[in-house]
C-alpha atoms as a PDB file:
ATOM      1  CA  UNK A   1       0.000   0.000   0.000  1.00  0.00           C
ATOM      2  CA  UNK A   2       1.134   3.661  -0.982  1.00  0.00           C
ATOM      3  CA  UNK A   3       2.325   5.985   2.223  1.00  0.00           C
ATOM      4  CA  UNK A   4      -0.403   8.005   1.016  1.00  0.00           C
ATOM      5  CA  UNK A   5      -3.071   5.612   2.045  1.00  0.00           C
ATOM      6  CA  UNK A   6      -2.098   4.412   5.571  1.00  0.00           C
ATOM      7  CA  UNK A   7      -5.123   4.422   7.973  1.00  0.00           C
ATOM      8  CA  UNK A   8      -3.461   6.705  11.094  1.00  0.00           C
ATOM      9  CA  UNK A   9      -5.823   5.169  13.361  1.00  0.00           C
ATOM     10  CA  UNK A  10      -4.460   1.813  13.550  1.00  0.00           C
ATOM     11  CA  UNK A  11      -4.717   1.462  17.439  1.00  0.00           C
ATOM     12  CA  UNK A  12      -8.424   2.546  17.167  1.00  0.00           C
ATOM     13  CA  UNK A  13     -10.650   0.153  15.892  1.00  0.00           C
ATOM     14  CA  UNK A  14     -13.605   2.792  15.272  1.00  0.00           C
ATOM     15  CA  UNK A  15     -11.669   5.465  14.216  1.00  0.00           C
ATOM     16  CA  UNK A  16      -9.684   3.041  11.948  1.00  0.00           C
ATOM     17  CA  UNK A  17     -13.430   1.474  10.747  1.00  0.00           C
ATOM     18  CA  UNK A  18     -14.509   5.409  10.136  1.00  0.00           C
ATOM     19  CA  UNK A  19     -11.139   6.326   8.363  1.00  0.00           C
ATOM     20  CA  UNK A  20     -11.391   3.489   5.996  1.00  0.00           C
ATOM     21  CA  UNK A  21     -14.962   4.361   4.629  1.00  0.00           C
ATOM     22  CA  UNK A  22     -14.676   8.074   4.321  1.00  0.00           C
ATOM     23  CA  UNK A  23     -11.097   8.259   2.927  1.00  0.00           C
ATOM     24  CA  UNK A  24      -9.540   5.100   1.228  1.00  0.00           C
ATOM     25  CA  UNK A  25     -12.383   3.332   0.317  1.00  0.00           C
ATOM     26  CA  UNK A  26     -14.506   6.615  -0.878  1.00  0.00           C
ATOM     27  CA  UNK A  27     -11.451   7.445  -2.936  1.00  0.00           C
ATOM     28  CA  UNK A  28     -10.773   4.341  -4.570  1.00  0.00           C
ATOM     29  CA  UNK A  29     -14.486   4.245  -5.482  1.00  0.00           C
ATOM     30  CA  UNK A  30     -14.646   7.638  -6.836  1.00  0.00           C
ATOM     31  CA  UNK A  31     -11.486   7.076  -9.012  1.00  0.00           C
ATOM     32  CA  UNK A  32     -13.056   3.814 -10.418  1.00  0.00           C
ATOM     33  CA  UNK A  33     -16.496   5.033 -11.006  1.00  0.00           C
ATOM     34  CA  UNK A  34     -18.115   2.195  -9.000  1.00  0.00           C
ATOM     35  CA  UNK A  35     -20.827   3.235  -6.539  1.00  0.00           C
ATOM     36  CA  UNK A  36     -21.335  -0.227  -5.512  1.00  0.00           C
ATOM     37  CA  UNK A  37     -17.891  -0.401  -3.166  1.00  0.00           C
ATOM     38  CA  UNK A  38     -19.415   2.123  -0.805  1.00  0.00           C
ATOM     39  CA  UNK A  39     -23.085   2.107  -1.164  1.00  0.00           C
ATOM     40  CA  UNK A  40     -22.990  -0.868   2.090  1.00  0.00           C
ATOM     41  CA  UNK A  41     -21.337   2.165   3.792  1.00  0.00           C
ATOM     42  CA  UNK A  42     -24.762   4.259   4.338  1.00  0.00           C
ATOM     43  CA  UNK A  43     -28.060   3.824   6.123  1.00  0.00           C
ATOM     44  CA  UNK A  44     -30.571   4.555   3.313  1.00  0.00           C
ATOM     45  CA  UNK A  45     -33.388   5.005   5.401  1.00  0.00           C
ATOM     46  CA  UNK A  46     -31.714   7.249   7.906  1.00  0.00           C
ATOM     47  CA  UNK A  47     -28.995   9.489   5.278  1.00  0.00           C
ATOM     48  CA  UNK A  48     -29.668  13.296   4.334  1.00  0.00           C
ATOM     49  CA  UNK A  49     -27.212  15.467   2.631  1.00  0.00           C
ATOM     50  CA  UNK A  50     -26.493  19.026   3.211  1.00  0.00           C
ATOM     51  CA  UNK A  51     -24.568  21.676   0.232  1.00  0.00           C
ATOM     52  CA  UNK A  52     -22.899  24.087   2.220  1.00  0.00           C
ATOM     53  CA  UNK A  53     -22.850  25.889  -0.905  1.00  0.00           C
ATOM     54  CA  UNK A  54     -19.483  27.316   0.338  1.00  0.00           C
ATOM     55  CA  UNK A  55     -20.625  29.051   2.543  1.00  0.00           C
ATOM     56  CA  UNK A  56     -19.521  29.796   6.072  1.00  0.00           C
ATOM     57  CA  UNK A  57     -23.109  30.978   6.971  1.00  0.00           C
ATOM     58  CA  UNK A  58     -26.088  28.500   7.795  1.00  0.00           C
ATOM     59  CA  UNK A  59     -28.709  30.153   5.799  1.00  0.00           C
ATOM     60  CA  UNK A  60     -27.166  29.690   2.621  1.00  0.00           C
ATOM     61  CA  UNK A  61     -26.676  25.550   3.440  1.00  0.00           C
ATOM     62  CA  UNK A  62     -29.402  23.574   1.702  1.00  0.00           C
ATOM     63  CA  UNK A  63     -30.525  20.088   2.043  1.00  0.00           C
ATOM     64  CA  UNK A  64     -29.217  18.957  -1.982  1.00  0.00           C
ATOM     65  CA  UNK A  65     -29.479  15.331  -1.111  1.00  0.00           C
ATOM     66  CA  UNK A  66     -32.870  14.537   0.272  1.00  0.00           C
ATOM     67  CA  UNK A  67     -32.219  10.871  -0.696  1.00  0.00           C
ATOM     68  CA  UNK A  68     -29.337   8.501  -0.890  1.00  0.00           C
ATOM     69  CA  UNK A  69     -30.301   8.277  -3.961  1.00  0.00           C
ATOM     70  CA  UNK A  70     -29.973  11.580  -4.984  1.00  0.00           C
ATOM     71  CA  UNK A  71     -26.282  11.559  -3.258  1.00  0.00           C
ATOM     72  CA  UNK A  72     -24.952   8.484  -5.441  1.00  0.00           C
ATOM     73  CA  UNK A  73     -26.574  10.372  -8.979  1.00  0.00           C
ATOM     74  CA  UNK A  74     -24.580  13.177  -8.019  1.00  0.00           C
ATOM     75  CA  UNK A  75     -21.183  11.310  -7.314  1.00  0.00           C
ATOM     76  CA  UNK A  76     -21.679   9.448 -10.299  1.00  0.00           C
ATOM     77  CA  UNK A  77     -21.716  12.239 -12.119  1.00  0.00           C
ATOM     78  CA  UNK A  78     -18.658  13.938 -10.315  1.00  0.00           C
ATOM     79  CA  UNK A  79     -16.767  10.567 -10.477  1.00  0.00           C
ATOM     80  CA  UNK A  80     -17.893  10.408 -14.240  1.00  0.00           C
ATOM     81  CA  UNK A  81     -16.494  14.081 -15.123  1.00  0.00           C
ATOM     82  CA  UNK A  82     -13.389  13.573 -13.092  1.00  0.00           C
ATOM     83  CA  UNK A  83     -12.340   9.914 -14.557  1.00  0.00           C
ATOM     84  CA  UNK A  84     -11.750  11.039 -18.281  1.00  0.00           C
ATOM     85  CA  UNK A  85      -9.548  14.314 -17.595  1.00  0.00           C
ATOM     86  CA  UNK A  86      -7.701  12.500 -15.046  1.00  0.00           C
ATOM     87  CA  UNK A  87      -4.252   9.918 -15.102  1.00  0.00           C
ATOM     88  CA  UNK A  88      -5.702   7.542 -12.476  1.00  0.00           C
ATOM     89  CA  UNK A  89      -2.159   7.079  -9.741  1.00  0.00           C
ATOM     90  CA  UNK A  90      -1.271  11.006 -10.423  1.00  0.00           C
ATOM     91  CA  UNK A  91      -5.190  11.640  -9.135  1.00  0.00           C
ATOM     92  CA  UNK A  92      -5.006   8.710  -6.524  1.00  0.00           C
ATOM     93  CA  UNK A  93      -2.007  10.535  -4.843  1.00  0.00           C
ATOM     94  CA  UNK A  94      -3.501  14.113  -5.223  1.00  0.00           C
ATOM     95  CA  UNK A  95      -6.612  13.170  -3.921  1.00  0.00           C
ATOM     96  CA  UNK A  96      -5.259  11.101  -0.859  1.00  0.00           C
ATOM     97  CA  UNK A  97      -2.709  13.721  -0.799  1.00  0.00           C
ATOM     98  CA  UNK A  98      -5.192  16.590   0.013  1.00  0.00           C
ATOM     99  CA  UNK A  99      -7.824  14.553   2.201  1.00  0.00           C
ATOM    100  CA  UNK A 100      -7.244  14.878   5.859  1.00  0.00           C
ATOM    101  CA  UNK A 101      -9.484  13.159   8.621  1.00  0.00           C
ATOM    102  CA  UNK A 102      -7.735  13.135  12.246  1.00  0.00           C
ATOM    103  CA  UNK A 103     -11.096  14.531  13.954  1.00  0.00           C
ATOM    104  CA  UNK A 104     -13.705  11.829  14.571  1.00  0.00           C
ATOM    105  CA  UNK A 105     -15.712  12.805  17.468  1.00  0.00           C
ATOM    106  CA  UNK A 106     -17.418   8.959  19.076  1.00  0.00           C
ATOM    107  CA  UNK A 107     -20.161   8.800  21.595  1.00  0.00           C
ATOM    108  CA  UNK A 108     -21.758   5.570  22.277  1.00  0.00           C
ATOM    109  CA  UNK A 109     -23.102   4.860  18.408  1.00  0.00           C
ATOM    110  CA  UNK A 110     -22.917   7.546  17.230  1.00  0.00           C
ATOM    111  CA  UNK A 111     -19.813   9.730  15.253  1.00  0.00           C
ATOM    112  CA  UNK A 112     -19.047  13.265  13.954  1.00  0.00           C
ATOM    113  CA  UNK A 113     -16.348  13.013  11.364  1.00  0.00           C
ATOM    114  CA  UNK A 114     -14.899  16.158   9.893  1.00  0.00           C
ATOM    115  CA  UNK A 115     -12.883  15.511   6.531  1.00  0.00           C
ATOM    116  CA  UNK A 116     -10.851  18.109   4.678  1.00  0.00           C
ATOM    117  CA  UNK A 117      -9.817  18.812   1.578  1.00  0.00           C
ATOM    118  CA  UNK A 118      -6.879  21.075   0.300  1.00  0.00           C
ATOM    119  CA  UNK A 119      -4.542  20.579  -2.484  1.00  0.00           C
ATOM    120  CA  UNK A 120      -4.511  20.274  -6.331  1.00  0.00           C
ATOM    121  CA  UNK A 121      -4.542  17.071  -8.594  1.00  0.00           C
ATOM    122  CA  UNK A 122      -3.173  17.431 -11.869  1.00  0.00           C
ATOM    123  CA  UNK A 123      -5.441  16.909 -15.040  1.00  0.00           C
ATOM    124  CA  UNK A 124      -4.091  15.053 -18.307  1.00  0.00           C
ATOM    125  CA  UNK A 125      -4.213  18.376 -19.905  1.00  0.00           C
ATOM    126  CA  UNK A 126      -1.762  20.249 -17.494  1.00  0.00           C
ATOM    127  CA  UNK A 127      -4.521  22.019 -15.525  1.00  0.00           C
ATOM    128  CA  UNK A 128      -5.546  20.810 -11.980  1.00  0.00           C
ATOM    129  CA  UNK A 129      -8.516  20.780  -9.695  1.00  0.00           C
ATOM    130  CA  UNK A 130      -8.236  22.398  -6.907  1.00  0.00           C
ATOM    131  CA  UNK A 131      -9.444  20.787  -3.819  1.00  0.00           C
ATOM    132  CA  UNK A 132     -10.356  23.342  -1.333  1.00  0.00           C
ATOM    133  CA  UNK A 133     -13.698  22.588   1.428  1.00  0.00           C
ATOM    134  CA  UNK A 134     -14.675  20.245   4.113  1.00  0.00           C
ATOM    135  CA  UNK A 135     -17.375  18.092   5.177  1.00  0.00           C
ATOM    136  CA  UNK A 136     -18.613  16.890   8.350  1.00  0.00           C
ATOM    137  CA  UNK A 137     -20.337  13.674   8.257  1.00  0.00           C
ATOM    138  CA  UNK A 138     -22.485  12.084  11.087  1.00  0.00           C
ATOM    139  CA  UNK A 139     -22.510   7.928  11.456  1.00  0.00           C
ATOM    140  CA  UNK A 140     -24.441   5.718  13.495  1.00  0.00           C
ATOM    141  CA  UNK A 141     -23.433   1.893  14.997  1.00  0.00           C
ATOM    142  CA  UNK A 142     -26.033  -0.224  13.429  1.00  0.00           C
ATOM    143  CA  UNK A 143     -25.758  -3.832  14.306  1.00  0.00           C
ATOM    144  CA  UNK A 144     -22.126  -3.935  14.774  1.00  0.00           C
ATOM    145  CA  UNK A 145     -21.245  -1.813  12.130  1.00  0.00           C
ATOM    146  CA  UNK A 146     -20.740   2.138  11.124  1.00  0.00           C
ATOM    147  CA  UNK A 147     -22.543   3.592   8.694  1.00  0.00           C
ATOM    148  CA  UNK A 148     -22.943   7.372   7.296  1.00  0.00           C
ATOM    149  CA  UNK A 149     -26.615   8.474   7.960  1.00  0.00           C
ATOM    150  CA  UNK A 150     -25.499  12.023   6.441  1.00  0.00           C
ATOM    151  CA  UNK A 151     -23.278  15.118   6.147  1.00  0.00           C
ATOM    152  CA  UNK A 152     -22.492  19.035   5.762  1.00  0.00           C
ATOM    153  CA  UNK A 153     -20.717  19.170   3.193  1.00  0.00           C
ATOM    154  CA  UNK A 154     -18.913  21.602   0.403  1.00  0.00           C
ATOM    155  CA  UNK A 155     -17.913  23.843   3.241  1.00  0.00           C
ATOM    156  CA  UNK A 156     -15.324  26.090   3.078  1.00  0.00           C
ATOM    157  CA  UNK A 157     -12.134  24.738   4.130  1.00  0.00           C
ATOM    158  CA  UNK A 158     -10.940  27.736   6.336  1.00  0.00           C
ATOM    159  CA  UNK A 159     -13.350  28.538   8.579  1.00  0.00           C
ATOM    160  CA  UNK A 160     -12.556  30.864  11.562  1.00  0.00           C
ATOM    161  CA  UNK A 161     -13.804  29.566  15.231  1.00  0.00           C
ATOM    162  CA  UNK A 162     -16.952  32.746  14.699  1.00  0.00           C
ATOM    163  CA  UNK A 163     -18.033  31.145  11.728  1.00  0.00           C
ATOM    164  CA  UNK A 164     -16.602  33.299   9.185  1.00  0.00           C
ATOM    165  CA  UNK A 165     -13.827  32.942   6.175  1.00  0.00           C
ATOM    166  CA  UNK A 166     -10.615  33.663   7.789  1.00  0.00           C
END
């Protein structure tokens, strides 16, 4: 395994469980297109997604993914977009490159993760996507097992302790 992609929670069996789904696994599914090695990962009945849109203030957050449904069309389509303009182990190390989760928050079955993002990847055609926002995703322990029930997400990645763009 690339340095890129060790799991820093090794001593942690949650955190390590938590790390695994939102970072390595997420990321190797995005960069292969294939919804189906994370969809296990949610609790359909229970998930919501919120678009930050952005920004720092609340008001302008809106719930974008009623569904899980609605979620997995959209990553699809990002995964889709992203796949063609991209040389798959220059991406893989961009992407793990920028992503950073060492906050996951655990109490009893429940979990805040926050996971950021900040850094470039480098397109086939010499431009790059910037990377540049954070999500925080909430998971529940259902039967043994975590499993993302939601998120804020598309935040913006500095955020100053009152809220605003710093």
């Amino acid at each position: 395994m690339d340095l890129y992609a060790l799991n820093p929670f090794s001593g942690d069996p949650d955190r390590h469980a938590i790390w695994e789904m939102l970072v390595a696994r997420d990321i190797e599914a995005f960069l292969a297109c294939d919804w189906s090695m994370v969809e296990p990962d949610f609790a359909a009945d229970r998930f919501m997604g919120i678009d930050g849109k952005a920004s720092a203030n609340p008001d302008d957050w809106r719930i974008s993914f009623p569904t899980l449904e609605s979620y997995r069309d959209s990553w699809l389509a990002g995964a889709r977009d992203f796949a063609p303009r991209a040389e798959i182990e220059t991406a893989r190390a961009g992407v793990f490159g920028a992503t950073e989760l060492t906050d996951i928050e655990i109490t009893a079955d429940r979990a805040l993760a926050h996971k950021k993002f900040n850094g470039k990847v480098a397109m086939k055609d010499g431009t790059f996507d910037i990377l540049d926002w954070q999500s925080v995703y909430t998971l529940a322990r259902i039967e043994g097992s975590w499993k993302l029930t939601g998120f804020i997400g598309y935040l913006p990645y500095r955020m100053g302790v009152s809220g605003t763009l710093s």
